[in-house]
C-alpha atoms as a PDB file:
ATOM      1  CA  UNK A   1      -5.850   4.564  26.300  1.00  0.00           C
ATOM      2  CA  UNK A   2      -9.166   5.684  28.450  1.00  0.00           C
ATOM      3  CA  UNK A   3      -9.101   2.863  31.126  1.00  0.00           C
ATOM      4  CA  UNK A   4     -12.353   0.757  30.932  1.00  0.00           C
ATOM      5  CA  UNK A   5     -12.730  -2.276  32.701  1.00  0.00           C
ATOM      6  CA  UNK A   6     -15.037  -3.324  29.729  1.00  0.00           C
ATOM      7  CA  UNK A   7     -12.821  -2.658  26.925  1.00  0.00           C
ATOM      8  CA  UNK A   8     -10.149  -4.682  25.375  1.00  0.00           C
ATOM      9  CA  UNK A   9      -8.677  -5.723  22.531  1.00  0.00           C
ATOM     10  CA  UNK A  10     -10.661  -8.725  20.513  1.00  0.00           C
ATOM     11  CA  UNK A  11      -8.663 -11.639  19.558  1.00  0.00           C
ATOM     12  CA  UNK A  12      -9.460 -14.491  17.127  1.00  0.00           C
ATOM     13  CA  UNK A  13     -11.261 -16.489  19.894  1.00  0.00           C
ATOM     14  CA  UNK A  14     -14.051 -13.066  20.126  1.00  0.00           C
ATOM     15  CA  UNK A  15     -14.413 -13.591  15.884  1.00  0.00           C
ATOM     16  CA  UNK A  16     -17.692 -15.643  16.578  1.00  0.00           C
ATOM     17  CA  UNK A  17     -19.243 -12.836  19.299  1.00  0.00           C
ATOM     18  CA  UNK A  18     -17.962 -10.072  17.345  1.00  0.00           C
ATOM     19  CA  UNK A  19     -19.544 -11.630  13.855  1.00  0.00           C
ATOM     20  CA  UNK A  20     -23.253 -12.132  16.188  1.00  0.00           C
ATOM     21  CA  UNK A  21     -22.911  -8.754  17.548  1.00  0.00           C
ATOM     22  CA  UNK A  22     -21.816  -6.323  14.288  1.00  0.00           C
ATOM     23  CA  UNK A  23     -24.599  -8.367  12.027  1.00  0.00           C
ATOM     24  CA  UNK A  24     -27.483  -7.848  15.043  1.00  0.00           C
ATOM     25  CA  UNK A  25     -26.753  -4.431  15.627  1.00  0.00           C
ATOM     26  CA  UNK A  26     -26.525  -2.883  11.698  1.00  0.00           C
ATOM     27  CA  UNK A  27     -28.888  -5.531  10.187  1.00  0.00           C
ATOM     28  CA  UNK A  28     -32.267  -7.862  10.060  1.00  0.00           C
ATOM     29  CA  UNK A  29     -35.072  -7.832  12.506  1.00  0.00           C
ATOM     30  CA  UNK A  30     -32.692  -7.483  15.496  1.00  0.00           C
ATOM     31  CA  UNK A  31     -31.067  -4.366  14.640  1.00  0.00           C
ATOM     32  CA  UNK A  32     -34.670  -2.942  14.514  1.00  0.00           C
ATOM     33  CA  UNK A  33     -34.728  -2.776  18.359  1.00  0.00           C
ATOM     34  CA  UNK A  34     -31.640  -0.659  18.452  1.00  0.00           C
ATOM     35  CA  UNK A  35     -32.691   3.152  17.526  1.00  0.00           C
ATOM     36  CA  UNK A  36     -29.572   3.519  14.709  1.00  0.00           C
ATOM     37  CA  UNK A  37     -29.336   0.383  11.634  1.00  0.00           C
ATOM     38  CA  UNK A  38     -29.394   0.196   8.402  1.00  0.00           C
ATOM     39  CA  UNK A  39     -32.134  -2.261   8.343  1.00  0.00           C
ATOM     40  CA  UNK A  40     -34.197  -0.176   5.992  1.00  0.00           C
ATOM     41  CA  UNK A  41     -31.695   0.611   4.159  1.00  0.00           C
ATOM     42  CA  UNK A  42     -29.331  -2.748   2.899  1.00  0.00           C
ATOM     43  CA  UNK A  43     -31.500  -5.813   2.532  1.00  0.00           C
ATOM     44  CA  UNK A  44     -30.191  -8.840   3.603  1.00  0.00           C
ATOM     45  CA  UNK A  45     -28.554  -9.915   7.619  1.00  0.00           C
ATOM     46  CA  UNK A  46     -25.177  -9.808   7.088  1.00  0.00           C
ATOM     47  CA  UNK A  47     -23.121  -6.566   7.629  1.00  0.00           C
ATOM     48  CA  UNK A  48     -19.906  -9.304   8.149  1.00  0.00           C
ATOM     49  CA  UNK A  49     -18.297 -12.200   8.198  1.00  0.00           C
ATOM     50  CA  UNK A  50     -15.794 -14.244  10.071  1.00  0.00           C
ATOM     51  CA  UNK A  51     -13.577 -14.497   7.106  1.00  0.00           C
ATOM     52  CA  UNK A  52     -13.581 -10.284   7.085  1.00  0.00           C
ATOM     53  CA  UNK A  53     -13.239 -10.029  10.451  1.00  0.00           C
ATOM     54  CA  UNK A  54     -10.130 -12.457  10.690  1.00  0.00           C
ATOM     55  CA  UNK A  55      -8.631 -10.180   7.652  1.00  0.00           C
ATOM     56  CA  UNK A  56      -9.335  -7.427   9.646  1.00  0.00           C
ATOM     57  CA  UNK A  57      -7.122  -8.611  12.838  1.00  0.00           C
ATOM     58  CA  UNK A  58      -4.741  -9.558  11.202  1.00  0.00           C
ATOM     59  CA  UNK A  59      -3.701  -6.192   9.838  1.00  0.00           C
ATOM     60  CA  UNK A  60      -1.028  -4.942  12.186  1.00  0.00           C
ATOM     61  CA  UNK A  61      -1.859  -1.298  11.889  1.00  0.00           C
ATOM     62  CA  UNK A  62      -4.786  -2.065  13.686  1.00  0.00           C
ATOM     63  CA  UNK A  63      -7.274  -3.092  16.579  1.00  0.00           C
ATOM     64  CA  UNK A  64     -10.998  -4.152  17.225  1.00  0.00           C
ATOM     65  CA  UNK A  65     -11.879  -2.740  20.501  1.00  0.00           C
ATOM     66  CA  UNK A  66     -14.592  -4.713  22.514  1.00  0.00           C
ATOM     67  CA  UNK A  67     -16.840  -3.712  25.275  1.00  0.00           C
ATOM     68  CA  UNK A  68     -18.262  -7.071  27.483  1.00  0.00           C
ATOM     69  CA  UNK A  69     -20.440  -7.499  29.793  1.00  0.00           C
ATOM     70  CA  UNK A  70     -20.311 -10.712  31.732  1.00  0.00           C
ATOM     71  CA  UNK A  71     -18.385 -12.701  28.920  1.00  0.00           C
ATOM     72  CA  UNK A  72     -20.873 -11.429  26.615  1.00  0.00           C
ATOM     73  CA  UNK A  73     -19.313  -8.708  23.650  1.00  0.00           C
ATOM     74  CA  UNK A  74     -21.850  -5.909  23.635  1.00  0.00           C
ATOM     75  CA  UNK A  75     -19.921  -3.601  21.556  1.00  0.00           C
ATOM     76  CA  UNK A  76     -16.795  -3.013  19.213  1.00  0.00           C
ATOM     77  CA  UNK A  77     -15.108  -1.112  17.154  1.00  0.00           C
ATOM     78  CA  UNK A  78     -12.938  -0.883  14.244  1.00  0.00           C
ATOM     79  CA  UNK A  79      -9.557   1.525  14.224  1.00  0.00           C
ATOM     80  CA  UNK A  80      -6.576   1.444  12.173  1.00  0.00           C
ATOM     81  CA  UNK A  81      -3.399   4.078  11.810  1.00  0.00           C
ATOM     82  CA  UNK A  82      -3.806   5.305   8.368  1.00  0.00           C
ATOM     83  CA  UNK A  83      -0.094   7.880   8.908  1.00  0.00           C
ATOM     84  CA  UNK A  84      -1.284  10.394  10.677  1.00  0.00           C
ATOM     85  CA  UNK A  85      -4.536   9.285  11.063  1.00  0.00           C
ATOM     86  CA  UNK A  86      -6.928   6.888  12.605  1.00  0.00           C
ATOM     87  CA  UNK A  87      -9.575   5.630  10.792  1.00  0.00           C
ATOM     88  CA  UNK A  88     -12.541   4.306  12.946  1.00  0.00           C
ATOM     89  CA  UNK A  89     -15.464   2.259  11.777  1.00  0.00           C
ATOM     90  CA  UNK A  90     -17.527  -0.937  12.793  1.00  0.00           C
ATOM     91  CA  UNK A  91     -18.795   1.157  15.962  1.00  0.00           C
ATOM     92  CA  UNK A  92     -21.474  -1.161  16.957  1.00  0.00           C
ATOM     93  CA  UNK A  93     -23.802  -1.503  20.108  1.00  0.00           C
ATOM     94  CA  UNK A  94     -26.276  -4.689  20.938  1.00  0.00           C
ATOM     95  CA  UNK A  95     -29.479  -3.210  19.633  1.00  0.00           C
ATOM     96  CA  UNK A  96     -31.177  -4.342  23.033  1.00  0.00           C
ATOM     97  CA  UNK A  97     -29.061  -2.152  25.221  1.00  0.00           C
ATOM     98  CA  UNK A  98     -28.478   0.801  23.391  1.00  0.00           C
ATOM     99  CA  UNK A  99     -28.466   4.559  24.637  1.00  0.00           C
ATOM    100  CA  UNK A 100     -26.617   3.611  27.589  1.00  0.00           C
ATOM    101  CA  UNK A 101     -23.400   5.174  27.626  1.00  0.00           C
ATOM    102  CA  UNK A 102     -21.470   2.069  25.356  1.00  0.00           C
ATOM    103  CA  UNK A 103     -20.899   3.719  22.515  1.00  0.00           C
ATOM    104  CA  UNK A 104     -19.702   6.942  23.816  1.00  0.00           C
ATOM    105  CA  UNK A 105     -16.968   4.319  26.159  1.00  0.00           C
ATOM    106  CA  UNK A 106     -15.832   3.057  22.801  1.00  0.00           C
ATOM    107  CA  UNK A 107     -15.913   6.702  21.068  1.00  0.00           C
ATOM    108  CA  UNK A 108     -13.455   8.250  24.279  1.00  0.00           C
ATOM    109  CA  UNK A 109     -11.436   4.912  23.709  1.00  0.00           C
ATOM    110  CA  UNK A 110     -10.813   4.894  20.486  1.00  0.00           C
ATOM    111  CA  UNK A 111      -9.751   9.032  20.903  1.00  0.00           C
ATOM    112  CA  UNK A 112      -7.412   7.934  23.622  1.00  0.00           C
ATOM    113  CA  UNK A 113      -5.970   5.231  21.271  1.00  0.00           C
ATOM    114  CA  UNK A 114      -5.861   8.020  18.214  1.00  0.00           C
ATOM    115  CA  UNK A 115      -3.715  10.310  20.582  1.00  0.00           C
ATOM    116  CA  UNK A 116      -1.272   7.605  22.337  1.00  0.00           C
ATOM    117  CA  UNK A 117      -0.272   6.678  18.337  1.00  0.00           C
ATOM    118  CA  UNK A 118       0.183  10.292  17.853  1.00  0.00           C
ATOM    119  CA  UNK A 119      -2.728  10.646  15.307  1.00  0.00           C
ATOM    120  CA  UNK A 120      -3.841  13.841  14.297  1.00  0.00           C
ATOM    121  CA  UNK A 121      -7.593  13.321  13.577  1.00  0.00           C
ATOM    122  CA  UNK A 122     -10.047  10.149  13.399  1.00  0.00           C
ATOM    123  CA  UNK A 123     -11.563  10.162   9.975  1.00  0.00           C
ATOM    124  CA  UNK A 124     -14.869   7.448   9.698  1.00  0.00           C
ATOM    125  CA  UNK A 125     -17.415   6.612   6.511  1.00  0.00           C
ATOM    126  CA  UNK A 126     -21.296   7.088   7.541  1.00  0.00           C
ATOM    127  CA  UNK A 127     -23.830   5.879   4.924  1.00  0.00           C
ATOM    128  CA  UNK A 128     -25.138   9.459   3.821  1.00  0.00           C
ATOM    129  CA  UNK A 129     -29.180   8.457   4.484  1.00  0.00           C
ATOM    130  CA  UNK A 130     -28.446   8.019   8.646  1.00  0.00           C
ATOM    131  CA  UNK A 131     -29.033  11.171   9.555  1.00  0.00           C
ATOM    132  CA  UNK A 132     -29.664  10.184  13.773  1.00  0.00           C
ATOM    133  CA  UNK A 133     -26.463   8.446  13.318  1.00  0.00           C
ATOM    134  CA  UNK A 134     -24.607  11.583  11.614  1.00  0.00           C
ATOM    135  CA  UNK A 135     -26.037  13.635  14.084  1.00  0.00           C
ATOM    136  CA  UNK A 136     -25.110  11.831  16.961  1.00  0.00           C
ATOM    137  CA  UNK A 137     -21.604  11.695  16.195  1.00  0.00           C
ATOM    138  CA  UNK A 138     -21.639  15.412  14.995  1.00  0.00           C
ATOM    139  CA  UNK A 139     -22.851  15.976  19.556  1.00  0.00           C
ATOM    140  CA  UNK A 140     -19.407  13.665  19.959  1.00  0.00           C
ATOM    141  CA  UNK A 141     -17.245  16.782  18.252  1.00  0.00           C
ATOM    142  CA  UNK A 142     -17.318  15.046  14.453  1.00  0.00           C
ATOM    143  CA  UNK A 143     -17.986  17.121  11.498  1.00  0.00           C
ATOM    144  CA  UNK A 144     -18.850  16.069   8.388  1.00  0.00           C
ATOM    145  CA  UNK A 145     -16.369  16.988   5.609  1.00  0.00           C
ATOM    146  CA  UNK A 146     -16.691  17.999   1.772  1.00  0.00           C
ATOM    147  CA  UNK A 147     -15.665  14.515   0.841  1.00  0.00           C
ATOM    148  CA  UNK A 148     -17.528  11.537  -0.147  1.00  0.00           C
ATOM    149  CA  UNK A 149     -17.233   7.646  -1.199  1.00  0.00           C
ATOM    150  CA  UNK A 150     -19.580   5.327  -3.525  1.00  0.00           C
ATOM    151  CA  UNK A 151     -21.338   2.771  -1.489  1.00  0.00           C
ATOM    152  CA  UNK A 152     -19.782  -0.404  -2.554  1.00  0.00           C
ATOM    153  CA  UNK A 153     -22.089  -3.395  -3.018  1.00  0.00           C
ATOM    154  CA  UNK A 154     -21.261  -7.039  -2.021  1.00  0.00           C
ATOM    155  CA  UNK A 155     -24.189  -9.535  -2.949  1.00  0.00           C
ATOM    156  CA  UNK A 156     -23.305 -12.062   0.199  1.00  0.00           C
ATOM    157  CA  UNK A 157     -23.459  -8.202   2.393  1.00  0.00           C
ATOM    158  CA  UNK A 158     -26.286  -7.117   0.895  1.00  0.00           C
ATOM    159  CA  UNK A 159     -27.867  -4.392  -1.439  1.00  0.00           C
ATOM    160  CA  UNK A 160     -29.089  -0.731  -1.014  1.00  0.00           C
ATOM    161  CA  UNK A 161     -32.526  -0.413  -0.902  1.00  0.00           C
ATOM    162  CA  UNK A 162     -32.516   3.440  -1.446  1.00  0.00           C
ATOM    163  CA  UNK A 163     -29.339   5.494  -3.230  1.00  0.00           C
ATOM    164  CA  UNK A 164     -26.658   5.551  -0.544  1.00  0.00           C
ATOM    165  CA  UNK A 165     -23.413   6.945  -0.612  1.00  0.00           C
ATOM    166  CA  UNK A 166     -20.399   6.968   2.338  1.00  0.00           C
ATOM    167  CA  UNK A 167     -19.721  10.783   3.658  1.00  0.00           C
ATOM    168  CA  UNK A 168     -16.290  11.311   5.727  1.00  0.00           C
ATOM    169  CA  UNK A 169     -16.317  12.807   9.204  1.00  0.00           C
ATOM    170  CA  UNK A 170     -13.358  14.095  11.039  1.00  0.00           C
ATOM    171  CA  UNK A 171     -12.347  14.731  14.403  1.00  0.00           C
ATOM    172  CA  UNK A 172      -9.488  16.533  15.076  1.00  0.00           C
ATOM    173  CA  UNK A 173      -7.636  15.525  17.900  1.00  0.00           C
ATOM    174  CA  UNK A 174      -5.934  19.136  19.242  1.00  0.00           C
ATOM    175  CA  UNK A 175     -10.221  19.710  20.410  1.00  0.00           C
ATOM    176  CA  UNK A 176      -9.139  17.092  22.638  1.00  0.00           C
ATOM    177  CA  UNK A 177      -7.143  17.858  26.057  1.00  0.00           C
END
């Protein structure tokens, strides 16, 4: 993996920062500050909770990647080996320090991980309405593909405002050297 003195693997003890962080950046007032949410777009503040999270670390085909800044997590993500594929979600940033290189660290990090498990490509969902966000990963060598995934509602995560569906994008991993 891309060496980062930043990044590590989260563990149950980050659940709490990780749970303050993920809600902040993609919902409420907070996420506001950060130029890419979905505050407009899912009512409610929670994007997450520390029961998902837990479920999420304890799948053993995967990892949440953190990024900290002293002892404070400022951004994660999500990746897990789907065969020969890694799927990568959860990419979030502390709205109040975005647009400073952190999610691009955690993008070339996760790639590294993708190609050290021998993945292929790195496949993610993007709600179909956050077109900054699209095209921001579409500058990070992501294309969107032809397929797409209902947005699936959870009252205690919130409800669309506006129609919303998930599209896929894929990177393949043989653009990488």
């Amino acid at each position: 993996m891309i060496q980062f003195s930043e990044i590590a693997i989260a563990g149950p003890s980050d659940i709490a920062g990780l749970e303050r962080l993920v809600n902040n950046a993609y919902r409420g007032e907070e996420a506001k500050k950060g130029w890419t949410h979905e505050a407009d777009l899912i009512e409610g503040t929670k994007r997450i909770d520390a029961a998902a999270l837990g479920q999420l670390m304890q799948n053993e085909h995967a990892v949440i990647l953190k990024y900290t800044l002293d002892n404070v997590i400022v951004g994660c993500v999500y990746l897990e080996k789907k065969e020969e594929m890694l799927y990568l979600g959860m990419l979030s940033v502390s709205p109040s320090i975005q647009a400073q290189g952190i999610g691009r660290k955690l993008l070339k990090a996760a790639e590294a991980y993708a190609k050290e498990l021998s993945c292929r490509s790195i496949e993610m969902t993007v709600i179909s309405a956050r077109h900054e966000l699209i095209a921001w990963y579409e500058r990070n060598g992501y294309e969107k593909t032809q397929r797409s995934l209902p947005f699936h509602t959870e009252e205690k995560f919130g409800k669309p405002r506006v129609p919303v569906a998930f599209i896929i994008m894929k990177k393949n991993l043989s653009q990488l050297p």
